[in-house]
Protein backbone atom coordinates (compact mmCIF):
# COMPACT_ATOMS: atom_id res chain seq x y z
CA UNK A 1 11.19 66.97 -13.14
CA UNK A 2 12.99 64.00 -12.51
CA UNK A 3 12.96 62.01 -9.37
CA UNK A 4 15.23 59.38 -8.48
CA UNK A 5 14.91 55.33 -7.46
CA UNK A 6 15.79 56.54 -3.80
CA UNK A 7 12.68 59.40 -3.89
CA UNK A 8 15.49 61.95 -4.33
CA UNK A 9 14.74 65.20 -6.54
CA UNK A 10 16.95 65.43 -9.32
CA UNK A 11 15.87 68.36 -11.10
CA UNK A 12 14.37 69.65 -14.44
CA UNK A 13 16.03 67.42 -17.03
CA UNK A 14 15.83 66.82 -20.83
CA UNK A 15 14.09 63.56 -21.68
CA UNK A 16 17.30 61.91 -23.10
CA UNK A 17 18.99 62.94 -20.48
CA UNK A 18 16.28 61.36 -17.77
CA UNK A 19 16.50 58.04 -20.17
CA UNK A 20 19.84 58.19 -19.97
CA UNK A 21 20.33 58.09 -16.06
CA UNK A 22 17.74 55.90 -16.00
CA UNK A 23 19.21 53.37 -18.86
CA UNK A 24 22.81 53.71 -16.34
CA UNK A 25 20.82 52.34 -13.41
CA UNK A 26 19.39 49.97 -15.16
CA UNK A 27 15.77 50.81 -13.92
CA UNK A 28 12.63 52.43 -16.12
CA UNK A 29 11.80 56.11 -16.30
CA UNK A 30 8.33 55.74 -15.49
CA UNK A 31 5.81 58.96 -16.35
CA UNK A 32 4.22 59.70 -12.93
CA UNK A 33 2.18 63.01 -14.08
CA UNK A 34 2.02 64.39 -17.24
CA UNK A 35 -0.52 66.91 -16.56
CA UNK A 36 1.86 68.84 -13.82
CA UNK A 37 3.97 71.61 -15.16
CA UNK A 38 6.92 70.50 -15.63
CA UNK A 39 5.88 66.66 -16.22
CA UNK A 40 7.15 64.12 -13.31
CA UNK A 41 8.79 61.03 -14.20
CA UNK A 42 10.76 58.70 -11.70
CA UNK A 43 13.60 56.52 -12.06
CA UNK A 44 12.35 52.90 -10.99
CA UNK A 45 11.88 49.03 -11.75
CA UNK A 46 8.11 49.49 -13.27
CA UNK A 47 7.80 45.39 -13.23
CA UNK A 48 8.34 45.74 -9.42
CA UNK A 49 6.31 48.78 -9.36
CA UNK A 50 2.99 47.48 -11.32
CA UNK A 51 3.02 44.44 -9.06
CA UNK A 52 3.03 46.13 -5.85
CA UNK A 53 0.31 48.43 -7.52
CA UNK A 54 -1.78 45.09 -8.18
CA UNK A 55 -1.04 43.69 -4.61
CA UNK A 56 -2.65 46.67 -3.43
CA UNK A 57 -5.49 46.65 -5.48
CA UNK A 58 -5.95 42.52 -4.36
CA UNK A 59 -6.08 43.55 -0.85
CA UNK A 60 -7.83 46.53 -1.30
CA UNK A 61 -10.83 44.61 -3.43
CA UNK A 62 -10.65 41.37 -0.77
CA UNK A 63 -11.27 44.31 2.58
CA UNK A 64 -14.23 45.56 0.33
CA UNK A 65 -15.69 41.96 -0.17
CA UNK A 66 -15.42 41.72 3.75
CA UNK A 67 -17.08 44.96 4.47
CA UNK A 68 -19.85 44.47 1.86
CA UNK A 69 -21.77 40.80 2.47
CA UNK A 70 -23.01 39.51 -0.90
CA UNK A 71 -26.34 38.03 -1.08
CA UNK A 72 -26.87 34.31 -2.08
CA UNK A 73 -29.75 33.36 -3.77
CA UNK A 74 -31.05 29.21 -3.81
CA UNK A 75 -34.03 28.48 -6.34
CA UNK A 76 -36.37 26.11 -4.96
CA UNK A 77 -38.92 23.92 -6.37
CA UNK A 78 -42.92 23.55 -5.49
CA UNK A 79 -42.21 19.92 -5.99
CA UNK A 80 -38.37 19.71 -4.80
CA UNK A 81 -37.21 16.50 -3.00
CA UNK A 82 -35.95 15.97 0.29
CA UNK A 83 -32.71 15.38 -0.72
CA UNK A 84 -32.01 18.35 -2.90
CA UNK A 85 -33.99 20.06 0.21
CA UNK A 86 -31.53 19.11 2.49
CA UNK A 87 -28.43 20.06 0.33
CA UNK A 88 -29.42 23.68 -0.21
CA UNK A 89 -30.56 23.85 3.56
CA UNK A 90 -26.77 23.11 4.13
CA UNK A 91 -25.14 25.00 1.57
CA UNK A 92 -27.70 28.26 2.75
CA UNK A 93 -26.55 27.64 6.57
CA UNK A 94 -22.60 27.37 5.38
CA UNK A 95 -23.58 31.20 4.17
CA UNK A 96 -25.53 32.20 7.13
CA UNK A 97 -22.35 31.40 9.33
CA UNK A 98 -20.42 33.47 7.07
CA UNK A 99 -22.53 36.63 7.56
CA UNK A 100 -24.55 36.69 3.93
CA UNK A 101 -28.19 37.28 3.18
CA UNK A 102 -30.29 34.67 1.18
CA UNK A 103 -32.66 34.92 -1.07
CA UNK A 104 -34.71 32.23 -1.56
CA UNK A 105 -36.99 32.03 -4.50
CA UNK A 106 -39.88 29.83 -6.12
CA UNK A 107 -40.50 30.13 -9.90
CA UNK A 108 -43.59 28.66 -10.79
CA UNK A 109 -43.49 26.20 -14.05
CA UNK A 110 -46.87 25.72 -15.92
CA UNK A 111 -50.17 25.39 -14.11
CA UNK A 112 -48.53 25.55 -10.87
CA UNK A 113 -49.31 29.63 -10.99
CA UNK A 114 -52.57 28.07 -9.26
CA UNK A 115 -51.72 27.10 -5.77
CA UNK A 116 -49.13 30.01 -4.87
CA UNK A 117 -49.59 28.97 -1.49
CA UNK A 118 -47.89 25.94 -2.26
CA UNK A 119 -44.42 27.59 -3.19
CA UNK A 120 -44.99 30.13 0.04
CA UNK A 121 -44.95 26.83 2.20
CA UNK A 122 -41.99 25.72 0.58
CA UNK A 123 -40.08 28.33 1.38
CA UNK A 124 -41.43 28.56 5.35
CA UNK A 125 -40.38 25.48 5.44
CA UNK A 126 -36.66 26.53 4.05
CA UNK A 127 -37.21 29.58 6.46
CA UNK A 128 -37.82 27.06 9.57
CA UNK A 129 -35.03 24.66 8.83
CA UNK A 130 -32.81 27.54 8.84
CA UNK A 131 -34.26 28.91 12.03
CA UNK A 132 -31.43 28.53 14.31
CA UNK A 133 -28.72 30.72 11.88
CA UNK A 134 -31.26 33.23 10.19
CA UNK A 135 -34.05 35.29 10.62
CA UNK A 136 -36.63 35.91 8.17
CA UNK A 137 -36.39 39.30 6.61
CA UNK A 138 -38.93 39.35 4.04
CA UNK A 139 -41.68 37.19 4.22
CA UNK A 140 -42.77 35.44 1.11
CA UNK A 141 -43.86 37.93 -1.93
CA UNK A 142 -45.53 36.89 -4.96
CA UNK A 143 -43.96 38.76 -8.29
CA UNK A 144 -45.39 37.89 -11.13
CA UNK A 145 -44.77 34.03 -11.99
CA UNK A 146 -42.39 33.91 -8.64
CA UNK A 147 -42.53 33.40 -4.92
CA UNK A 148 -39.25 35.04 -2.66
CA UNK A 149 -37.99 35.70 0.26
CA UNK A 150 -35.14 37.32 2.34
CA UNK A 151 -33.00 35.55 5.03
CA UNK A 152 -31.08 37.28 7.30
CA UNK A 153 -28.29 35.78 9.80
CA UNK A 154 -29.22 36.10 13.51
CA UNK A 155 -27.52 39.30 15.11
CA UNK A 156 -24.81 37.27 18.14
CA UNK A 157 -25.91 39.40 21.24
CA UNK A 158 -22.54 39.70 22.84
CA UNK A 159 -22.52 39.78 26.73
């Protein structure tokens, strides 16, 4: 079955005569379904049609990103400095605005296993700088040599 660049059916055709019409045009004949009895192929400009196929997969990928929020995770330190503090603290809150979760996390180095309260104030400290954009989801959990914790953006009550 042969279908033309216009959508119009032009009937059960040989394949050198489908090549043929299409070679006249100047266009592809492009296989649509092989498995259908009889096989449908279309008369068409396949470069033209594979990029409007990607286009649609772009878009299609980029509406799924927006629907599903990824979730940003920011490794702290027991012993981090205020300045690297400060930078995640922004770069988290740039990510709260957007809508994303965090996940914050402590991994403890050495002998610092010890004081696992230490990396739990840490990160209620990164959990109250953060205050205004997120809530706190999970509170800190200790797994095995780590400390973490979910952050969740504040829900905008509209009025």
């Amino acid at each position: 079955m042969v279908i033309g660049p216009n959508g119009e059916k032009l009937g059960i055709k040989k394949l050198s005569d489908a090549l043929t019409l299409a070679n006249y045009a100047g266009l592809d004949l492009v296989l649509m379904s092989g498995n259908a009895v009889p096989a449908v192929a279309k008369v068409m400009d396949y470069n033209k049609f594979r990029y409007e196929k990607q286009k649609k997969l772009k878009e299609a990928q980029k509406k799924q990103r927006e629907n599903s929020k990824e979730i940003k995770e920011y490794r702290l330190s027991v012993t981090i400095d205020v300045g690297d503090f400060e930078t995640r603290r922004k770069n988290a809150a740039e990510y709260l605005k957007k809508g994303h979760k965090i996940k914050a996390f402590i991994r403890f180095k050495g002998r610092q296993i010890a004081h696992p309260e230490l990396g739990s104030d840490v990160l209620l400290r990164f959990a109250d700088a953060l205050s205004d954009l997120a809530d706190i989801e999970t509170k800190p959990q200790i797994e095995g040599r780590q400390v973490w914790m979910m952050l969740a953006p504040k829900k905008i009550e509209r009025k």
